[in-house]
C-alpha atoms as a PDB file:
ATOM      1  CA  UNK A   1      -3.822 -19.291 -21.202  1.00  0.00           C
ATOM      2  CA  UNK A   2      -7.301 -17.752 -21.665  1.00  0.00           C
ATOM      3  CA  UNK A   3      -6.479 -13.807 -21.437  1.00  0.00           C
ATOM      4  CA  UNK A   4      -8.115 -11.880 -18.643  1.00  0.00           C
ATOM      5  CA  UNK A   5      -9.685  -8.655 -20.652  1.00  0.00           C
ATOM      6  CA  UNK A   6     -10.910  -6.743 -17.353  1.00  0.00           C
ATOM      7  CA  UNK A   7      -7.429  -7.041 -15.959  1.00  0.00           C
ATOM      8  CA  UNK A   8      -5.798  -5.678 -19.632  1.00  0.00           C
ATOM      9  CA  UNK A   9      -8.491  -3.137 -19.657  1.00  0.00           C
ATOM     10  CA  UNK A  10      -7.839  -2.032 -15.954  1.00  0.00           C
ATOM     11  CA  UNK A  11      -4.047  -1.631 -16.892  1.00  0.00           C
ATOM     12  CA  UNK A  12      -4.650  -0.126 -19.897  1.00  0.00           C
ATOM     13  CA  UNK A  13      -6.795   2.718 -17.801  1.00  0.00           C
ATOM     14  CA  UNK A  14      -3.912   2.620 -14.754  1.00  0.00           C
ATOM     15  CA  UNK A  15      -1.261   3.341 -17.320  1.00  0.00           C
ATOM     16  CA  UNK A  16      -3.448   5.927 -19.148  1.00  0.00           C
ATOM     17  CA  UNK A  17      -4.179   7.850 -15.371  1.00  0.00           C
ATOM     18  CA  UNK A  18      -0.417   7.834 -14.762  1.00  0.00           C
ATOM     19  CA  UNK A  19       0.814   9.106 -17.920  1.00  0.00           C
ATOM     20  CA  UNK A  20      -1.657  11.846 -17.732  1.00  0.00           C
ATOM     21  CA  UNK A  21      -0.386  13.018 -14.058  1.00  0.00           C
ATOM     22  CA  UNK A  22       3.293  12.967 -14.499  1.00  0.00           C
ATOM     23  CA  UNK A  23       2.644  15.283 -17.991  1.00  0.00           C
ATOM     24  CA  UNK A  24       0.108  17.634 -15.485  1.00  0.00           C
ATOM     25  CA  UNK A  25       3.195  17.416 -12.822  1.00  0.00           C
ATOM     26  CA  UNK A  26       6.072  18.127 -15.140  1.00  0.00           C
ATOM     27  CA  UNK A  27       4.040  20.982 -16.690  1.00  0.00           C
ATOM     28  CA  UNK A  28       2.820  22.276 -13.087  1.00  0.00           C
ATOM     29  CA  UNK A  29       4.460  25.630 -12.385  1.00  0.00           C
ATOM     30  CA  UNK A  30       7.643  25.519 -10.141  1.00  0.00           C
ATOM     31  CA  UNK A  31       7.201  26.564  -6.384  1.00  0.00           C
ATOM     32  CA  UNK A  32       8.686  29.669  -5.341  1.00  0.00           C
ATOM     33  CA  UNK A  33      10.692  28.339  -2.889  1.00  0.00           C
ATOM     34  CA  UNK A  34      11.128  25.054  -3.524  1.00  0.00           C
ATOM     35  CA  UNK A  35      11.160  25.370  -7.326  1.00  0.00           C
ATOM     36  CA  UNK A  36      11.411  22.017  -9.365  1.00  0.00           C
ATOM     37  CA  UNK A  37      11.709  20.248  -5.764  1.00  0.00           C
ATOM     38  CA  UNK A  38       7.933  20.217  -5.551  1.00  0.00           C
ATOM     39  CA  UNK A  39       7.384  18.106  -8.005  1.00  0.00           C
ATOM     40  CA  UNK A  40       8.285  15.372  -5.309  1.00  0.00           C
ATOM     41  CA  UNK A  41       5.182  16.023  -3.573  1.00  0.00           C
ATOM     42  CA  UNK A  42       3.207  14.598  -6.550  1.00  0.00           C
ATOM     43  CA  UNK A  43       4.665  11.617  -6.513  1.00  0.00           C
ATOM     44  CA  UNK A  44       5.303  11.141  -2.606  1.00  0.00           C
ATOM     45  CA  UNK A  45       1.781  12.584  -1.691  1.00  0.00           C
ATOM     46  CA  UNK A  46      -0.380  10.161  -4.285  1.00  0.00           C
ATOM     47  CA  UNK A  47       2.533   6.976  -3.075  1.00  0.00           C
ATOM     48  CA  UNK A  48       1.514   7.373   0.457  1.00  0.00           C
ATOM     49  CA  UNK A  49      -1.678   7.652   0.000  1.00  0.00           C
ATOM     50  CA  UNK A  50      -1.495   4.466  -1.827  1.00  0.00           C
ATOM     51  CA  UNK A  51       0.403   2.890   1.404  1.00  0.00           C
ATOM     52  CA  UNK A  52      -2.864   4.109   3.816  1.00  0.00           C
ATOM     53  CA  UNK A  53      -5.170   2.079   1.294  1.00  0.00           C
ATOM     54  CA  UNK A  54      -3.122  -0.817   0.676  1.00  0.00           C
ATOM     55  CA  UNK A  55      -3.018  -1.232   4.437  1.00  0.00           C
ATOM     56  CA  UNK A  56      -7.112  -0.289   4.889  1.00  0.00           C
ATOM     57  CA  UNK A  57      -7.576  -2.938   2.748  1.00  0.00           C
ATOM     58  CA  UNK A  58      -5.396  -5.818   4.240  1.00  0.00           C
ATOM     59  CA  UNK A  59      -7.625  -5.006   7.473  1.00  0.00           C
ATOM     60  CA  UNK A  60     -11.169  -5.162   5.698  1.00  0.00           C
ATOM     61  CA  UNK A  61     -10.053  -7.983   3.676  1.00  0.00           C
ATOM     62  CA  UNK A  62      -9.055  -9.808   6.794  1.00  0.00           C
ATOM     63  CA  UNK A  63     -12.585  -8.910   8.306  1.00  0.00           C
ATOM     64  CA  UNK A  64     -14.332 -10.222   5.458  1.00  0.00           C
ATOM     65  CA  UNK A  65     -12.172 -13.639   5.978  1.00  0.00           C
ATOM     66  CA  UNK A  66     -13.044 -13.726   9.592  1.00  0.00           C
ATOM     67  CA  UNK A  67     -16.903 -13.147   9.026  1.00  0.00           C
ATOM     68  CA  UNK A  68     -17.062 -15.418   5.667  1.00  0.00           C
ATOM     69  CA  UNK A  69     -14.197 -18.148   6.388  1.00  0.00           C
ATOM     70  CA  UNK A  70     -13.916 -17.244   2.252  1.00  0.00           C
ATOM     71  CA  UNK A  71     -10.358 -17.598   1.213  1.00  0.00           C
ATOM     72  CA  UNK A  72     -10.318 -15.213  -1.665  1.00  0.00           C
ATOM     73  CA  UNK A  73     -10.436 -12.477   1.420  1.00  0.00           C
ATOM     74  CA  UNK A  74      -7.381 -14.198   3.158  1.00  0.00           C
ATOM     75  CA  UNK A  75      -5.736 -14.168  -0.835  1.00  0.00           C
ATOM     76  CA  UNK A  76      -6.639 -10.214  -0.742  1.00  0.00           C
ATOM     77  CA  UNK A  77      -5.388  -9.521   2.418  1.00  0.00           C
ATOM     78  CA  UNK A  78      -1.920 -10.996   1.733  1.00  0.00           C
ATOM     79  CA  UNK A  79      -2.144  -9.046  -1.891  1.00  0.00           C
ATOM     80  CA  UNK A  80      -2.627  -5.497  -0.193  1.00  0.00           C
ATOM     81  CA  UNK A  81      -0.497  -5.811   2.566  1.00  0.00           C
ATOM     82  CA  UNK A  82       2.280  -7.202   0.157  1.00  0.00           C
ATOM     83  CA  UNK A  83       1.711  -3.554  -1.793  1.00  0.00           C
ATOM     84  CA  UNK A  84       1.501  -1.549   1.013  1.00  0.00           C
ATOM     85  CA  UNK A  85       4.771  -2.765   1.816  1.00  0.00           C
ATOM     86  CA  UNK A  86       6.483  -2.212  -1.021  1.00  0.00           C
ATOM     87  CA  UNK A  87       4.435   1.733  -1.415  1.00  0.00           C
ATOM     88  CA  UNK A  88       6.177   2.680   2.353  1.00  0.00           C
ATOM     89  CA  UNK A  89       9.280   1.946   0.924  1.00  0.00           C
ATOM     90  CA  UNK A  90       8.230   4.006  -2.212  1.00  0.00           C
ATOM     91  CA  UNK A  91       7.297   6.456   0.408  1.00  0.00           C
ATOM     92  CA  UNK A  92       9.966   6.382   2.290  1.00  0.00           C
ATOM     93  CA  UNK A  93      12.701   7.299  -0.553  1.00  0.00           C
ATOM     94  CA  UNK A  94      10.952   9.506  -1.895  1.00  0.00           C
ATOM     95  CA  UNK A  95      11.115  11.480   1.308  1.00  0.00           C
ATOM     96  CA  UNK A  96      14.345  11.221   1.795  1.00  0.00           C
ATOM     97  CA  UNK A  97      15.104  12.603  -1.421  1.00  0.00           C
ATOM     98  CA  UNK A  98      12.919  15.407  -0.914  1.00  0.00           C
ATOM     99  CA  UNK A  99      14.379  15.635   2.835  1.00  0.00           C
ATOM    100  CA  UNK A 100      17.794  15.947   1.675  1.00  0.00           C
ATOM    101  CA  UNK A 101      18.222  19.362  -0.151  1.00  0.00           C
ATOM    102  CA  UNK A 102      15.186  20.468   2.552  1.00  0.00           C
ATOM    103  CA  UNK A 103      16.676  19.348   5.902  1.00  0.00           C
ATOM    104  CA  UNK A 104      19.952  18.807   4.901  1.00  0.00           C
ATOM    105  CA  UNK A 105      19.854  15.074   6.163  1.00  0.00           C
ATOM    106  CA  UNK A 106      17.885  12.263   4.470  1.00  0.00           C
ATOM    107  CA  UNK A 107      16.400  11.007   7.615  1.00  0.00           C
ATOM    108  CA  UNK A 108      15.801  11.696  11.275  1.00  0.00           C
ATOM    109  CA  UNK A 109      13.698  10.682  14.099  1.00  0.00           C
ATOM    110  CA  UNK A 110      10.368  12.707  13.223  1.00  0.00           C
ATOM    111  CA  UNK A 111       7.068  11.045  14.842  1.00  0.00           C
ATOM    112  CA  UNK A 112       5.800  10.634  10.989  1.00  0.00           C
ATOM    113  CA  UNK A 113       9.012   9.016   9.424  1.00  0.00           C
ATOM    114  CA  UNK A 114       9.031   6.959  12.798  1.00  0.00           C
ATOM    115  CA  UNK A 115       5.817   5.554  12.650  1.00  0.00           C
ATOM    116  CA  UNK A 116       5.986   4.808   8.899  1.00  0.00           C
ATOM    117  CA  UNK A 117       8.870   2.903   9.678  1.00  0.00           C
ATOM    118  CA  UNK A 118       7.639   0.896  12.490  1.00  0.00           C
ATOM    119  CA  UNK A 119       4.974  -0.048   9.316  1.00  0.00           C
ATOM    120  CA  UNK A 120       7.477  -1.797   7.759  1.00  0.00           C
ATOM    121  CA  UNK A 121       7.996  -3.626  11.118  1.00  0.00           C
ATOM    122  CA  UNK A 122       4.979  -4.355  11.262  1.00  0.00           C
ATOM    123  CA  UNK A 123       3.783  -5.792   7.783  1.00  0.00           C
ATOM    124  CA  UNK A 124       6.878  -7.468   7.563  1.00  0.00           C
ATOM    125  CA  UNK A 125       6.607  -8.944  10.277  1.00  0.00           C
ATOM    126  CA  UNK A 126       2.385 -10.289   8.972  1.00  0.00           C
ATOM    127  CA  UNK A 127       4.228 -11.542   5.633  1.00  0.00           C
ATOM    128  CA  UNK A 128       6.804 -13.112   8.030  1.00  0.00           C
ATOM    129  CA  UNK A 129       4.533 -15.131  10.239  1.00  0.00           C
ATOM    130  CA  UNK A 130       2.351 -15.927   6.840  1.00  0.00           C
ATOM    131  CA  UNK A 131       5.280 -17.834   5.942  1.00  0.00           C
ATOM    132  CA  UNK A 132       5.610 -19.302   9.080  1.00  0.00           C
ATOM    133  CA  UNK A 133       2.567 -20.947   9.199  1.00  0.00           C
ATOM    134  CA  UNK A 134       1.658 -24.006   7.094  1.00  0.00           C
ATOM    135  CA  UNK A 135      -2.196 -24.520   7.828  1.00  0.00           C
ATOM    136  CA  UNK A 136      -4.186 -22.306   5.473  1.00  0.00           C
ATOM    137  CA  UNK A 137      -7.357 -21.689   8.278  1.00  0.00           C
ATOM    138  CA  UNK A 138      -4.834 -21.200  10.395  1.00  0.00           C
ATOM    139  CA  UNK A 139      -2.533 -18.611   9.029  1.00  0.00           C
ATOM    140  CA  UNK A 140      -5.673 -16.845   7.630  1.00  0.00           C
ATOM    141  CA  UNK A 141      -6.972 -16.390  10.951  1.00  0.00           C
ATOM    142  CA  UNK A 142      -4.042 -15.063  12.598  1.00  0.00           C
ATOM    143  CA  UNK A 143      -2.893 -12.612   9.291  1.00  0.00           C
ATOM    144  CA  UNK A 144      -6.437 -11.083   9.407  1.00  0.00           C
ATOM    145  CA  UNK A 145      -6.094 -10.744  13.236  1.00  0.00           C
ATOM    146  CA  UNK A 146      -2.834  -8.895  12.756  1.00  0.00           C
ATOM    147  CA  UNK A 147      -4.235  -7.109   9.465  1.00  0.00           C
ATOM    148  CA  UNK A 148      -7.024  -5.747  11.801  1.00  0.00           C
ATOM    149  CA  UNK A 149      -4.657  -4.497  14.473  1.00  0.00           C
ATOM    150  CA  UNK A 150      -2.227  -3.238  11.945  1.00  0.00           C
ATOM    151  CA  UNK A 151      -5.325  -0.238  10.331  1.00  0.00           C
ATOM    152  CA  UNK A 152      -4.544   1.618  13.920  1.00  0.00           C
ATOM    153  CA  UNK A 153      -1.119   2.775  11.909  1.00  0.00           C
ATOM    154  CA  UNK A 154      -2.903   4.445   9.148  1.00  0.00           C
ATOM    155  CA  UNK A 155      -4.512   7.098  11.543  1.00  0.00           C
ATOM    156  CA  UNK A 156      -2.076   7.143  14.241  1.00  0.00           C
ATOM    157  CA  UNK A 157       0.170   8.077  10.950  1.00  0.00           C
ATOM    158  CA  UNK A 158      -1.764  10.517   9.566  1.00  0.00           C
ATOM    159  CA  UNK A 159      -2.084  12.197  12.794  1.00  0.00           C
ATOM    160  CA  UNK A 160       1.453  12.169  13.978  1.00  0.00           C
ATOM    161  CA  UNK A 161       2.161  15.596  12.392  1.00  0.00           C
ATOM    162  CA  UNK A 162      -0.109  17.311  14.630  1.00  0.00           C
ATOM    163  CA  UNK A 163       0.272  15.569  17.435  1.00  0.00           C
ATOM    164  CA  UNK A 164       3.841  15.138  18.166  1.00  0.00           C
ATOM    165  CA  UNK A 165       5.105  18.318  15.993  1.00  0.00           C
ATOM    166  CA  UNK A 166       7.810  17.312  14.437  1.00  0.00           C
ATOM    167  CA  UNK A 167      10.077  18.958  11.509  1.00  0.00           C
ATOM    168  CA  UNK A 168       7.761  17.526   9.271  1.00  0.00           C
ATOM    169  CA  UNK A 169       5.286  19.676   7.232  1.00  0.00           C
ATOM    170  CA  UNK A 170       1.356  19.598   8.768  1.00  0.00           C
ATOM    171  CA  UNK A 171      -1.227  17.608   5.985  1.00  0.00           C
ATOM    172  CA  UNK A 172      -1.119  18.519   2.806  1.00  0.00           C
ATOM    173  CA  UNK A 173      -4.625  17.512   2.406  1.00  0.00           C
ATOM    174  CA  UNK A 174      -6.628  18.635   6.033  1.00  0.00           C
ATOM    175  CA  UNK A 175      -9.556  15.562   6.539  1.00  0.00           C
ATOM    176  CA  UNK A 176     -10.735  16.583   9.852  1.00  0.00           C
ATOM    177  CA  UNK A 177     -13.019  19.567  10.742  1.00  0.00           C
ATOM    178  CA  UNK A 178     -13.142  21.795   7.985  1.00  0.00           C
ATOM    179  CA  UNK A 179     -11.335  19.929   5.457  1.00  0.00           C
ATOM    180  CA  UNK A 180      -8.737  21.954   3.747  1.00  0.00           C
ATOM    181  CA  UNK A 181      -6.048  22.080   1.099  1.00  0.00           C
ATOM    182  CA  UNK A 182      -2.627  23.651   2.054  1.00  0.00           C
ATOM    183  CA  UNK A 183      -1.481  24.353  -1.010  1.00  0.00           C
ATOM    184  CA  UNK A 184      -1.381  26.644  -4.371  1.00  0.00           C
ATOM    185  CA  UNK A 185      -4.587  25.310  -5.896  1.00  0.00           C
ATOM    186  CA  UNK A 186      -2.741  24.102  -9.393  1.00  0.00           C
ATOM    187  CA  UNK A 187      -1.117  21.824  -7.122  1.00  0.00           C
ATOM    188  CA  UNK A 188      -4.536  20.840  -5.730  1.00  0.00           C
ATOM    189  CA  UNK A 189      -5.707  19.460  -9.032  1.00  0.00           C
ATOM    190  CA  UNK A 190      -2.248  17.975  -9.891  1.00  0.00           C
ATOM    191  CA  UNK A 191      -2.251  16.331  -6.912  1.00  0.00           C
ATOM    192  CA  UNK A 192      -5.932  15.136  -7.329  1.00  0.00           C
ATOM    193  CA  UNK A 193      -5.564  13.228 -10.293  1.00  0.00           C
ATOM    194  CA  UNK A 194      -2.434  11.754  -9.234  1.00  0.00           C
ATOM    195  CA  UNK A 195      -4.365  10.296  -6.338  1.00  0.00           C
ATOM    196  CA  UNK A 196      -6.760   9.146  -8.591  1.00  0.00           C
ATOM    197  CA  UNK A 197      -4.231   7.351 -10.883  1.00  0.00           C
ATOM    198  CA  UNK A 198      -2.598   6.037  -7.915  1.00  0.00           C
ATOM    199  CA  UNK A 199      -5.739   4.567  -6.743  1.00  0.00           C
ATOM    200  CA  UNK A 200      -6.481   2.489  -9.874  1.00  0.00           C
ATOM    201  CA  UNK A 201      -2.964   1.267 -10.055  1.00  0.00           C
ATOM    202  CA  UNK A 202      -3.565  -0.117  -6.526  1.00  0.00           C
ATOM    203  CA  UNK A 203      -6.544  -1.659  -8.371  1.00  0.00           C
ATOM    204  CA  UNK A 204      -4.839  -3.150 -10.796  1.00  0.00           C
ATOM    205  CA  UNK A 205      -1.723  -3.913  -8.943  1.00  0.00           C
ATOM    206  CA  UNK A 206      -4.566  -5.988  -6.212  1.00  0.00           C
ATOM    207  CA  UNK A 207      -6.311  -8.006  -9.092  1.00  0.00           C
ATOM    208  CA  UNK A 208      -2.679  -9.039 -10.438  1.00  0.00           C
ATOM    209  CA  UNK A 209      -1.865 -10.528  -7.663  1.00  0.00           C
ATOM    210  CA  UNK A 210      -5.041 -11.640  -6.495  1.00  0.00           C
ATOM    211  CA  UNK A 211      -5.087 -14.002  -9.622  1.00  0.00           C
ATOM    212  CA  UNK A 212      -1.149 -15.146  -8.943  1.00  0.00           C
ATOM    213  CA  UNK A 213      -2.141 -15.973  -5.290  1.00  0.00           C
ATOM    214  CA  UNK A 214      -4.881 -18.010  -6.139  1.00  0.00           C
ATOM    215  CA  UNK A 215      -2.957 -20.007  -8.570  1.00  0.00           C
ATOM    216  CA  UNK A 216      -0.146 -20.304  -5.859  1.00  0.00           C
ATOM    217  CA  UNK A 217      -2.945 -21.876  -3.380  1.00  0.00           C
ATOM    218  CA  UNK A 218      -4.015 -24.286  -5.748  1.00  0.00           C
ATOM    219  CA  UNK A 219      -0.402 -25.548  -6.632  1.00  0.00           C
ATOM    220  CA  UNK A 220       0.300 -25.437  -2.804  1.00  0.00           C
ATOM    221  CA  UNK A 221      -3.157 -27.576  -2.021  1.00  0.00           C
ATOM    222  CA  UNK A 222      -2.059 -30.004  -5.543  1.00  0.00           C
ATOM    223  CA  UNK A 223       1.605 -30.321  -3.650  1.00  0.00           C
ATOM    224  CA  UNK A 224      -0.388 -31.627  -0.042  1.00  0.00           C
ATOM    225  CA  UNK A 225      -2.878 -34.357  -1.674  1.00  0.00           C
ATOM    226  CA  UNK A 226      -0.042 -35.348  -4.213  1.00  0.00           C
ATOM    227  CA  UNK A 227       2.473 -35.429  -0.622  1.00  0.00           C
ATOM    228  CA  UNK A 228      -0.580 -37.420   1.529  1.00  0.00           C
ATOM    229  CA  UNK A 229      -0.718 -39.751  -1.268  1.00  0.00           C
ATOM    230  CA  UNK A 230       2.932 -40.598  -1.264  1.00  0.00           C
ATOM    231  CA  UNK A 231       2.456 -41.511   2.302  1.00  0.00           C
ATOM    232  CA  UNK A 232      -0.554 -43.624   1.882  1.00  0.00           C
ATOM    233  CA  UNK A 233       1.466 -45.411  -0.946  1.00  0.00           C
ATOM    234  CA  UNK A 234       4.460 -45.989   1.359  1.00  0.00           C
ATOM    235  CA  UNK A 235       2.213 -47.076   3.820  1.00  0.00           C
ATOM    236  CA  UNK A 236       0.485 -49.914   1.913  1.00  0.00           C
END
């Protein structure tokens, strides 16, 4: 199999990016209240993030299949939204663990941790009907539908915090009005390039299975014409 160099190089890059935040985050001074408990927030910060573009991108990719009737959009779509799944979960332990010695409970009924959940509802439930559907036009057109509607999460998310105050912390990273960082500024930077790293892996982690979805679409269109000509035989 002819080796795909962009896709080493990419990974090569990703795993350079990562390795270089979690040295900056293990070397980042300890919080003063928190101590080495922060060091969560370099991880869960940069993971969610990851969730919010994973999701963006199932929605774009969805519009691009809608306005182009391309399937290599549909392919994308199904790619990002499969990550952004499995990033909430990410997500969503890694707040618990940080909500545990913090709260004293690992979960509870806060509008962000609520809506993230109903995510998982939701994307699942766009992977579910993918599988539900055997026509390809025809599940492409209904996933990007539902890949469109699904982006209203990523703001309503983001914007939970402030309005339905809840025990959990405002944005660490302030996009609206004056945008604003509410942190120590180390943490800033730390946090920055752990973004950044996270951002390429989603890259990388895309193309990957951008290339094994494509090869799964043309064993699944091999399967129909070699199952059409098994009727045609039986028929003559």
């Amino acid at each position: 199999m002819r080796q795909d160099r962009v896709t080493m190089l990419l990974g090569a890059v990703t795993l350079l990016a990562l390795g270089t935040a979690v040295v900056l985050g293990l070397r980042a001074p300890l919080d003063v209240n928190q101590g080495s408990l922060v060091r969560l927030m370099f991880v869960h910060v940069p993971t969610a993030w990851l969730s919010y573009l994973a999701y963006g991108g199932t929605g774009l990719f969805g519009l691009l299949y809608l306005l182009t009737r391309q399937r290599r959009w549909d392919r994308l779509a199904l790619s990002s939204a499969e990550i952004g799944v499995l990033f909430t979960l990410a997500t969503i332990v890694g707040g618990m663990l940080w909500a545990k010695p913090t709260w004293g409970v690992y979960w509870v009924w806060d509008a962000r941790l609520t809506t993230t959940a109903l995510s998982l509802v939701v994307y699942g439930g766009y992977l579910l009907i993918r599988g539900l559907i055997d026509d390809p036009e025809r599940r492409a057109r209904v996933s990007a539908v539902i890949g469109l509607v699904g982006t209203l999460y990523v703001p309503i998310n983001y914007m939970a915090v402030e309005w339905w105050r809840g025990v959990h912390q405002t944005q660490t990273l302030r996009l609206l009005g004056k945008p604003s960082f509410e942190a120590a500024p180390i943490y800033g930077w730390v946090l920055l390039v752990g973004t950044l790293a996270f951002t390429l892996l989603y890259v990388y982690l895309l193309r990957v299975r951008g290339i094994l979805a494509a090869r799964e679409e043309v064993r699944e269109e091999r399967e129909l014409l070699e199952d059409l000509a098994s009727v045609e035989v039986a028929r003559g």
